[in-house]
Protein backbone atom coordinates (compact mmCIF):
# COMPACT_ATOMS: atom_id res chain seq x y z
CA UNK A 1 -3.02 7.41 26.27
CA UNK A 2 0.85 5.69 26.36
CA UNK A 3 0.55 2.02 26.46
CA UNK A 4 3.64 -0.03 26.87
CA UNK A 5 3.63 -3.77 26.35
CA UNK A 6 6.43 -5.76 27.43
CA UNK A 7 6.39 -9.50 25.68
CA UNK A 8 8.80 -10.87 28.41
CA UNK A 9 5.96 -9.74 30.64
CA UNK A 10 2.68 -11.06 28.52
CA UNK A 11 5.20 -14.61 29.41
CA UNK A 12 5.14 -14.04 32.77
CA UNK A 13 1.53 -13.85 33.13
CA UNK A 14 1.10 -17.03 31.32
CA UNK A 15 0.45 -15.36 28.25
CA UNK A 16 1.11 -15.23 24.15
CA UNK A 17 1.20 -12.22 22.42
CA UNK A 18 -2.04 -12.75 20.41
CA UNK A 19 -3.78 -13.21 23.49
CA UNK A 20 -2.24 -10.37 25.05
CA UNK A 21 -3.44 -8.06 22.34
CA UNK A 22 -6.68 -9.69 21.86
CA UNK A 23 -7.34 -8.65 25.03
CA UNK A 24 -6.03 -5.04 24.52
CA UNK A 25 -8.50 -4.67 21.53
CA UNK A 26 -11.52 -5.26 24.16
CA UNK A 27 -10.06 -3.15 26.75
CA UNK A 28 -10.08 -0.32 23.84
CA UNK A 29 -13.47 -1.44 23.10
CA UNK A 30 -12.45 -2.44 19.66
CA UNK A 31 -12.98 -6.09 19.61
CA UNK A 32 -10.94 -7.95 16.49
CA UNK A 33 -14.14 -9.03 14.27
CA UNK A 34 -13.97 -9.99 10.40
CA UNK A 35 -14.13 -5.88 9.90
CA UNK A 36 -10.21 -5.91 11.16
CA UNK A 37 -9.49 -8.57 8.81
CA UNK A 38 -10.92 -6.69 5.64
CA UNK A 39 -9.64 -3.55 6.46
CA UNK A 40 -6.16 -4.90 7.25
CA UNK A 41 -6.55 -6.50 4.16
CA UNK A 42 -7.73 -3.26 1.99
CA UNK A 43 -4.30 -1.74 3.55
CA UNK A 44 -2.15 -4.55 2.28
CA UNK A 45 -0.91 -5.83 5.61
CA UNK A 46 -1.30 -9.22 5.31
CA UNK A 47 -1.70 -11.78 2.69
CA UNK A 48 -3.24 -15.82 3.17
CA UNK A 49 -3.35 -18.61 1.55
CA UNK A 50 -7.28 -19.85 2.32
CA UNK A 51 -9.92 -18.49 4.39
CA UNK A 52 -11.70 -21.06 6.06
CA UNK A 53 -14.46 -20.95 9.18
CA UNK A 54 -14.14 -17.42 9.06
CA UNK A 55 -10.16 -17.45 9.53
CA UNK A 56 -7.41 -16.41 7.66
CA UNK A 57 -5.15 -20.19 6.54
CA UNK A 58 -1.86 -19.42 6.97
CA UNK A 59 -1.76 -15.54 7.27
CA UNK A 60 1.65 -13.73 6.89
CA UNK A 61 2.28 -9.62 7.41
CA UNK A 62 3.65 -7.96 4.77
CA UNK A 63 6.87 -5.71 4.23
CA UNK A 64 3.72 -3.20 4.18
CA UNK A 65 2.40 -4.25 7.39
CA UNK A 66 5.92 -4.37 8.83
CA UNK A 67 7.10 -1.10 8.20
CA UNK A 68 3.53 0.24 10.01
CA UNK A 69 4.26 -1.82 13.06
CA UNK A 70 8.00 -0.81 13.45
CA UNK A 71 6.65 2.64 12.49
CA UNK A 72 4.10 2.33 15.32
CA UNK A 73 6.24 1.01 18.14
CA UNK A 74 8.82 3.81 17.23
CA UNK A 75 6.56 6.10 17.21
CA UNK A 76 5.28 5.02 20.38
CA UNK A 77 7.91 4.74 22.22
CA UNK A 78 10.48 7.25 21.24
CA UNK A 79 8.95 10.54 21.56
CA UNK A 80 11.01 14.21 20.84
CA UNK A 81 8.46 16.84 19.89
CA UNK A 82 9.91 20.41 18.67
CA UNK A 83 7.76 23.39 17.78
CA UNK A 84 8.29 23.95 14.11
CA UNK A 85 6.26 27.58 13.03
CA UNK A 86 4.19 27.02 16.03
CA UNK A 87 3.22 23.64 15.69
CA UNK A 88 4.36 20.62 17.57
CA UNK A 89 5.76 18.21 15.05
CA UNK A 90 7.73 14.92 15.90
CA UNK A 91 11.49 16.19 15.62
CA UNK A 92 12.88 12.98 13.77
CA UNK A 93 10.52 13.71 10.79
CA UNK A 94 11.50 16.93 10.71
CA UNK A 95 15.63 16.02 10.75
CA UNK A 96 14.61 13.43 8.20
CA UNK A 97 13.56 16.22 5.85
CA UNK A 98 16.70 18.32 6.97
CA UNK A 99 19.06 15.05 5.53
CA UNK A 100 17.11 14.73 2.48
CA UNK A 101 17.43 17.65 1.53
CA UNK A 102 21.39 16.89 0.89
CA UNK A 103 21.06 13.98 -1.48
CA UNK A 104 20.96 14.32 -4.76
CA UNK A 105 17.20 13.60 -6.79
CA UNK A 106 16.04 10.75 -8.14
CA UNK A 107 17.53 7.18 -8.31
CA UNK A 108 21.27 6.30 -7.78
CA UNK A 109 22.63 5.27 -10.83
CA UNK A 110 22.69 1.75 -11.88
CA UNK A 111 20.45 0.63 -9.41
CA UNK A 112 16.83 1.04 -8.22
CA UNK A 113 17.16 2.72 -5.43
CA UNK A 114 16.18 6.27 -4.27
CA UNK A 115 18.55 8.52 -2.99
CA UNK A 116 16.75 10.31 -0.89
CA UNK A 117 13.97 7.68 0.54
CA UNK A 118 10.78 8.91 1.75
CA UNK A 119 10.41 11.13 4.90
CA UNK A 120 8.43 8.42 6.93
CA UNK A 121 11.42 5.36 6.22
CA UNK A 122 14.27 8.31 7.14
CA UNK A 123 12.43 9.28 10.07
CA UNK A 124 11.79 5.27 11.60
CA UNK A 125 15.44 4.40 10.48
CA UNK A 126 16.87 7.33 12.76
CA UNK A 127 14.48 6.33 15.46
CA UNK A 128 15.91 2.49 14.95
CA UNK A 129 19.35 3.87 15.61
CA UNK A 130 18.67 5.45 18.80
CA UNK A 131 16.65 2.44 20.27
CA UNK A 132 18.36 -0.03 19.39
CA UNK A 133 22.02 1.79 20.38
CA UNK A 134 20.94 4.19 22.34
CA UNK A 135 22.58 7.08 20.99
CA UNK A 136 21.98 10.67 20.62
CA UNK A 137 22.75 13.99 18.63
CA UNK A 138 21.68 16.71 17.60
CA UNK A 139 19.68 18.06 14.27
CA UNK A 140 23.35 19.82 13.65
CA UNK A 141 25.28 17.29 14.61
CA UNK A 142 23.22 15.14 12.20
CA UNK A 143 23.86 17.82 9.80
CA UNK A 144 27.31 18.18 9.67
CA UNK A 145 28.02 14.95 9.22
CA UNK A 146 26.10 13.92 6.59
CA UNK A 147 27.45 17.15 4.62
CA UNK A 148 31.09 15.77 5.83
CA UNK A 149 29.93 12.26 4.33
CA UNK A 150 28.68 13.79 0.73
CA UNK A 151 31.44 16.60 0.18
CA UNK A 152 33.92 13.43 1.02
CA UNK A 153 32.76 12.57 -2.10
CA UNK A 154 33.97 15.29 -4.43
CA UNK A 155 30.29 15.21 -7.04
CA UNK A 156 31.55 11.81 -8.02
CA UNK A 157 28.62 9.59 -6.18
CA UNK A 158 28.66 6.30 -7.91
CA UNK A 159 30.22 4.61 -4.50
CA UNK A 160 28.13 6.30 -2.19
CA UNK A 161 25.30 4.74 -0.56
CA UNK A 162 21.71 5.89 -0.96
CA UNK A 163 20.68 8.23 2.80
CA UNK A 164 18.84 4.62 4.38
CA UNK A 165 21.70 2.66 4.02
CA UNK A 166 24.02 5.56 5.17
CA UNK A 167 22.07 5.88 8.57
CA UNK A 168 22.55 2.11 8.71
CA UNK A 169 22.91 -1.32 7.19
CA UNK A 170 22.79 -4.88 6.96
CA UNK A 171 26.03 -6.97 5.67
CA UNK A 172 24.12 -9.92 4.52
CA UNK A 173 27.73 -11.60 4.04
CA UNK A 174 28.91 -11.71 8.09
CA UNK A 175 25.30 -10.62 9.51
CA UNK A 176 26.92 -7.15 11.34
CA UNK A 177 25.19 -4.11 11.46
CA UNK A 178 27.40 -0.91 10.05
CA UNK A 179 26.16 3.08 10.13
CA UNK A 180 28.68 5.52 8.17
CA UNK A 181 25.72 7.54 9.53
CA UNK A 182 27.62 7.07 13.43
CA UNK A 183 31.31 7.36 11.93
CA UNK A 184 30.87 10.51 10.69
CA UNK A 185 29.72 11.94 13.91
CA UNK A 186 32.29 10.25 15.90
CA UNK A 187 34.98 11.08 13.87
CA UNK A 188 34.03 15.18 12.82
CA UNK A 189 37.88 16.03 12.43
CA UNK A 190 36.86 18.04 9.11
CA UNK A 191 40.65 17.35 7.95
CA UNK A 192 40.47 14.06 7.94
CA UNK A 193 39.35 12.17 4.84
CA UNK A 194 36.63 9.61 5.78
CA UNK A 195 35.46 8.63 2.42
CA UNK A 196 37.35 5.03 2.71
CA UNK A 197 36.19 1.36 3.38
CA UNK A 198 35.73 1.51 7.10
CA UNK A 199 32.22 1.69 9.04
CA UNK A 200 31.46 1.88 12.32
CA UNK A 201 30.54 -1.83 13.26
CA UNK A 202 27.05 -1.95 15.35
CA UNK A 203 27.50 -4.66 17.91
């Protein structure tokens, strides 16, 4: 069962989102009862200061509990299933394993960050590029330019980025999006030589 929840609409009934869902969880017939809190808990989801009267004091999600939510809306609402040997698998995770397999092991150096990611963060940071900007391509689109990207690159990688931050990234100095992940698909001219400063700019 597909269940879409719009919060502009929970507003229009007169409704917040914790009500909203609080309600959901009945509907399901899986009321919210100190069991959700523990197990949410056990997963790392959450984290509070107190617990007093039997509620959490000042509860926050964690980057833990984030990533599962995103993963879960995502997942939810962007739906491409391929048959892979037979078996109907979601086709983002299975691209996700395609691009991984063309970065290089382990960390990049100097820093701490993987090259390669895990499947599950490559596979929610494609879907976040085609929600949020509605795109679309193909596995060999995807491919090719990703192969464009690293052979641009000549074996030297040290000024590279890692695969998440090629599909997209945050300049935390003017607050813009930018995906070298889209500029190499829009620009596949194999002769030119992209490996230079410029990204495309997600607006």
């Amino acid at each position: 069962m597909k269940v879409v929840i719009d919060t502009d609409k929970i507003a229009e009934l007169g409704l917040t989102p914790d009500v909203a869902l609080y309600l959901a969880s009945l509907y399901f017939d899986y009321p919210i009862t100190r069991n959700t809190f523990n197990e949410v808990c056990k997963k790392g989801f959450i984290t509070y200061r107190d617990f007093v009267a039997g509620f959490p004091v000042e509860g926050k999600v964690t980057q833990t509990g984030v990533d599962v939510a995103e993963t879960l809306f995502l997942n939810s609402e962007i739906v491409q299933v391929v048959e892979d040997n037979g078996v109907e698998q979601d086709r983002f995770m299975i691209l996700a394993d395609k691009l991984r397999e063309l970065f290089p092991q382990g960390r990049k150096q100097g820093t701490n960050l993987q090259w390669k990611d895990s499947t599950v963060m490559v596979c929610k940071r494609l879907k976040t590029l085609v929600k949020n900007y509605g795109v679309s391509f193909t596995d060999e689109e995807a491919v090719a330019a990703t192969k464009r990207y690293i052979d641009s690159f000549h074996g030297d990688y040290r000024f590279m980025q890692v695969l998440r931050y090629f599909l997209w990234k945050n300049d935390k100095i003017n607050g813009e999006e930018t995906s070298q992940f889209l500029s190499y698909l829009q620009n596949n001219d194999d002769g030119q030589d992209n490996n230079s400063d410029w990204n495309t700019v997600l607006r």
